[in-house]
N, C-alpha and C. Protein backbone atom coordinates (compact mmCIF):
# COMPACT_ATOMS: atom_id res chain seq x y z
N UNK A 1 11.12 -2.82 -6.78
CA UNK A 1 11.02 -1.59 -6.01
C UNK A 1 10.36 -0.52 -6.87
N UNK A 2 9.61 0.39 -5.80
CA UNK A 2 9.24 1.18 -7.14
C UNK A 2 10.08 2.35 -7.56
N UNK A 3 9.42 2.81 -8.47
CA UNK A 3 10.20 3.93 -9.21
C UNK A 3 9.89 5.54 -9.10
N UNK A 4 11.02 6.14 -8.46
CA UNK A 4 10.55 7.46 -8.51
C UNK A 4 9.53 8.21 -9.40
N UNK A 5 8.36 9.14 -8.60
CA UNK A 5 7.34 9.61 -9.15
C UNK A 5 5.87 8.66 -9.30
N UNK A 6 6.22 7.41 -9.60
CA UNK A 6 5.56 6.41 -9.66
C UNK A 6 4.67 6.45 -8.41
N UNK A 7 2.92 6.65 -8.28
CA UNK A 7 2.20 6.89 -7.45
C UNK A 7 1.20 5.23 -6.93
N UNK A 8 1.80 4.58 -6.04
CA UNK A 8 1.44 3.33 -5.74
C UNK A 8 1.48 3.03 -4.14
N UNK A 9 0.66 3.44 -3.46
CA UNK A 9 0.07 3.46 -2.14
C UNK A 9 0.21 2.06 -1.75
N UNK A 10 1.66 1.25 -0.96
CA UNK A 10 1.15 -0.07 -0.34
C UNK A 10 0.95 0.00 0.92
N UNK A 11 0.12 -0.93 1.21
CA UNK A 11 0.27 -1.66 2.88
C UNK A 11 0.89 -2.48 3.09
N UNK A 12 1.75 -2.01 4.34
CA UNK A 12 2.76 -2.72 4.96
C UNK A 12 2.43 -2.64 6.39
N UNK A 13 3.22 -3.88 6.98
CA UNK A 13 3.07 -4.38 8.38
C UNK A 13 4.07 -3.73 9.16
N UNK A 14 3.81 -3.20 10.33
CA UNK A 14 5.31 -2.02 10.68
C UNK A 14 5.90 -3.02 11.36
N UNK A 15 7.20 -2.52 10.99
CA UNK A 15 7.79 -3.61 11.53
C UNK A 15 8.18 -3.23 13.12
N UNK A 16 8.32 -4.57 13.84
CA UNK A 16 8.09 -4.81 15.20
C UNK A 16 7.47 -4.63 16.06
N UNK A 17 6.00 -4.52 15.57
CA UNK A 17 4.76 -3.75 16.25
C UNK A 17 3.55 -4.37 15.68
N UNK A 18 3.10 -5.53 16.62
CA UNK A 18 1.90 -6.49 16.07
C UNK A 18 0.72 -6.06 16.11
N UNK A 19 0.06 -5.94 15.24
CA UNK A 19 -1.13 -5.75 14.71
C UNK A 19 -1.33 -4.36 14.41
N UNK A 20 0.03 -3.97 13.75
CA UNK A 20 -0.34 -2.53 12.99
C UNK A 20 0.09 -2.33 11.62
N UNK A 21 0.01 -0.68 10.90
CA UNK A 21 -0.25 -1.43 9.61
C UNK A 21 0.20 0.44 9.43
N UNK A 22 0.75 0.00 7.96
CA UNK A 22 1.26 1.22 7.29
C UNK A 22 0.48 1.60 5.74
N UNK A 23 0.53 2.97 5.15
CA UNK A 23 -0.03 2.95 3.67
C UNK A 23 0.88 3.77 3.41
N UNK A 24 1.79 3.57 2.68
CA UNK A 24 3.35 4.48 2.49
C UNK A 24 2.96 4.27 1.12
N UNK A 25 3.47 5.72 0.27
CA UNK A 25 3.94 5.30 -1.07
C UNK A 25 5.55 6.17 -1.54
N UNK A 26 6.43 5.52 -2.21
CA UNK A 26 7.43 5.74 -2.26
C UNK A 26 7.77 7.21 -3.34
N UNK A 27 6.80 7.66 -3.75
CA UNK A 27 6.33 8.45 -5.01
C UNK A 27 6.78 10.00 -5.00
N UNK A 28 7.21 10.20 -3.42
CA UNK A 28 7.20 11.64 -3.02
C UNK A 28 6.23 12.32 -2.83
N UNK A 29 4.77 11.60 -2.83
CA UNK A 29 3.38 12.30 -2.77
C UNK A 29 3.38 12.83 -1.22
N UNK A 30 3.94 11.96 -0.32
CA UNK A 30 3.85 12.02 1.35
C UNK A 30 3.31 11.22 1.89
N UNK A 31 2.33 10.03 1.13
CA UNK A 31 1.26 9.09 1.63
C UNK A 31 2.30 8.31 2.80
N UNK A 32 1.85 8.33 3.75
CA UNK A 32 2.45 7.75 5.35
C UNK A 32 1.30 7.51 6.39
N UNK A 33 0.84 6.68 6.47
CA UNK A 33 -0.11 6.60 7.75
C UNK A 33 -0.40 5.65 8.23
N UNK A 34 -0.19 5.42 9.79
CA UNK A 34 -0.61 4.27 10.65
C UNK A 34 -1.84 3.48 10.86
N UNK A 35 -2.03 2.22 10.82
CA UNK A 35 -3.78 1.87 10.85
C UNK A 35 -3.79 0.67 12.15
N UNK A 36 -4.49 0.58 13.02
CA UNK A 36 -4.75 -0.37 13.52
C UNK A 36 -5.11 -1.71 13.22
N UNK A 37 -6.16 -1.55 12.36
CA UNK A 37 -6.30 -3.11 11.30
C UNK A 37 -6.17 -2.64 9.52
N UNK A 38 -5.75 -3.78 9.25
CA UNK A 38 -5.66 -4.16 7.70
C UNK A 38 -6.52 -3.52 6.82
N UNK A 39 -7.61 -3.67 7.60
CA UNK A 39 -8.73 -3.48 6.56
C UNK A 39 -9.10 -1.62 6.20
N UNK A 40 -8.75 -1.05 7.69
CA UNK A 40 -8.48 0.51 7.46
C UNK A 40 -7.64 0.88 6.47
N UNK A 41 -6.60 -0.29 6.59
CA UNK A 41 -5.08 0.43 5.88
C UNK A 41 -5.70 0.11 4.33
N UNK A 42 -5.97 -1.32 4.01
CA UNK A 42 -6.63 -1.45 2.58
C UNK A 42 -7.26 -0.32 2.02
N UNK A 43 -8.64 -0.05 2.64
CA UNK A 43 -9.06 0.83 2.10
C UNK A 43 -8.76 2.49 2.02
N UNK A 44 -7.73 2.77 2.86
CA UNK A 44 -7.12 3.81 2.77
C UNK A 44 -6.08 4.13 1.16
N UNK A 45 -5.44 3.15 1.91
CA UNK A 45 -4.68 1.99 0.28
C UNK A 45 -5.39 2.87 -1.35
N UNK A 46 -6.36 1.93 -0.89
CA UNK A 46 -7.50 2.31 -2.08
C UNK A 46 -8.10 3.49 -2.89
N UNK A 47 -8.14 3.78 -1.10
CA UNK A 47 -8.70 5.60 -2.01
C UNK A 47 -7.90 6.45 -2.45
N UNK A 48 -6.28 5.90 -1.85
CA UNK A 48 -5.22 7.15 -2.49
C UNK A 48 -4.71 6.72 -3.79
N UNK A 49 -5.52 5.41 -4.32
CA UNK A 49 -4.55 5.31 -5.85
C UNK A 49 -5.58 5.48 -6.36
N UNK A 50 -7.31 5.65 -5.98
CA UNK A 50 -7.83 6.29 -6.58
C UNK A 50 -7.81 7.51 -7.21
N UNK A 51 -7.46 8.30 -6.17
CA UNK A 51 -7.20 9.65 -6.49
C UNK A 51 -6.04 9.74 -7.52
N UNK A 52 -5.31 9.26 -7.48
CA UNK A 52 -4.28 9.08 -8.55
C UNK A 52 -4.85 8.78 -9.83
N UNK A 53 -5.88 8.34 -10.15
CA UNK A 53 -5.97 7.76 -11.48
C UNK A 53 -5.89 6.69 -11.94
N UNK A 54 -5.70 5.47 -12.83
CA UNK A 54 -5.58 4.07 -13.26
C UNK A 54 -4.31 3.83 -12.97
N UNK A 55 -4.57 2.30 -12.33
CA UNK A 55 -3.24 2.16 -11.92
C UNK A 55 -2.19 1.55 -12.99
N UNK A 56 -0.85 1.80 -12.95
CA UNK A 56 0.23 1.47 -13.55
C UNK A 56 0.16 0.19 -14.12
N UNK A 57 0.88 -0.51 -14.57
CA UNK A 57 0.75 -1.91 -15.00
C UNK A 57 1.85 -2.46 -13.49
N UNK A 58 2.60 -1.68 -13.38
CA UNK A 58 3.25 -1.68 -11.85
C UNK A 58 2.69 -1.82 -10.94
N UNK A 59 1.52 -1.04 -10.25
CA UNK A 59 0.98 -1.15 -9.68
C UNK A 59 -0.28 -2.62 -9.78
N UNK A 60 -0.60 -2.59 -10.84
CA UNK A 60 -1.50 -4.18 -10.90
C UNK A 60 -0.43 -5.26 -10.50
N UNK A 61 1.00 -5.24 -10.93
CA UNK A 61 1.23 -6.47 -10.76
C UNK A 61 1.60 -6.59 -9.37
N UNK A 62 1.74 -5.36 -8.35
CA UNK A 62 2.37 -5.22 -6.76
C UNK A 62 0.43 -5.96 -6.69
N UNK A 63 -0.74 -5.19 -6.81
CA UNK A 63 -1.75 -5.88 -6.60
C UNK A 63 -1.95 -7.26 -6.25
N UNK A 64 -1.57 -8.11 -7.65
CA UNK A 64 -1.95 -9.20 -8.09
C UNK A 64 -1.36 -10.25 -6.44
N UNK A 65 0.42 -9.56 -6.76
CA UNK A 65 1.63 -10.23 -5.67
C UNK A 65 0.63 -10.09 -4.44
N UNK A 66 -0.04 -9.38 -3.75
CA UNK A 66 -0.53 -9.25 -2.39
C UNK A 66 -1.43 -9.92 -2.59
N UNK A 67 -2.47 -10.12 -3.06
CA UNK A 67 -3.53 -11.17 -3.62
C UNK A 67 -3.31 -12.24 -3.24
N UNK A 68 -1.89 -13.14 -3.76
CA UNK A 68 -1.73 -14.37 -4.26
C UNK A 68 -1.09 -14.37 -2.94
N UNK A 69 -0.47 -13.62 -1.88
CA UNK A 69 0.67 -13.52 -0.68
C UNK A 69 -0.22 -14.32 0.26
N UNK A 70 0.31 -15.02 1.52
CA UNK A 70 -0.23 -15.70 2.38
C UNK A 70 -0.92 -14.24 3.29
N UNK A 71 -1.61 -14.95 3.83
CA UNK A 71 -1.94 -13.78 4.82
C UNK A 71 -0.27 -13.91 6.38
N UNK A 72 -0.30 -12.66 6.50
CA UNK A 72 0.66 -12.56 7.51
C UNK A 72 0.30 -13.70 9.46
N UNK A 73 1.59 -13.90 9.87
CA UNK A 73 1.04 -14.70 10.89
C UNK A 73 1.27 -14.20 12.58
């Protein structure tokens, strides 16, 4: 889980609502927003840990885990 302050933007699948998509980060920044496809939410994803700066070693390894994850069904 992450750790307070800790700035790491994931995508998540909302739950009970098919084919939509979340970019929450737990950080207290406010990052919250709904996407229709994956690929919005990714790159949304993207640009807010850009703005943040290099990511954590935390954040690479949540990376790596979604990488290696099946795709959802």
């Amino acid at each position: 889980m992450d750790r307070p302050g800790e700035h790491d933007p994931q995508v998540l699948p909302m739950a009970d609502v098919a084919d939509k998509w979340v970019v929450r980060c737990d950080c207290g920044c406010g990052v919250y927003t709904e996407y229709a496809a994956r690929e919005d939410a990714d790159e949304a994803a993207e640009r807010a840990r850009a703005e943040a700066g290099p990511p954590t070693a935390h954040g690479r390894a949540v990376e790596e885990a979604h990488e290696q994850a099946p795709e959802p069904i």
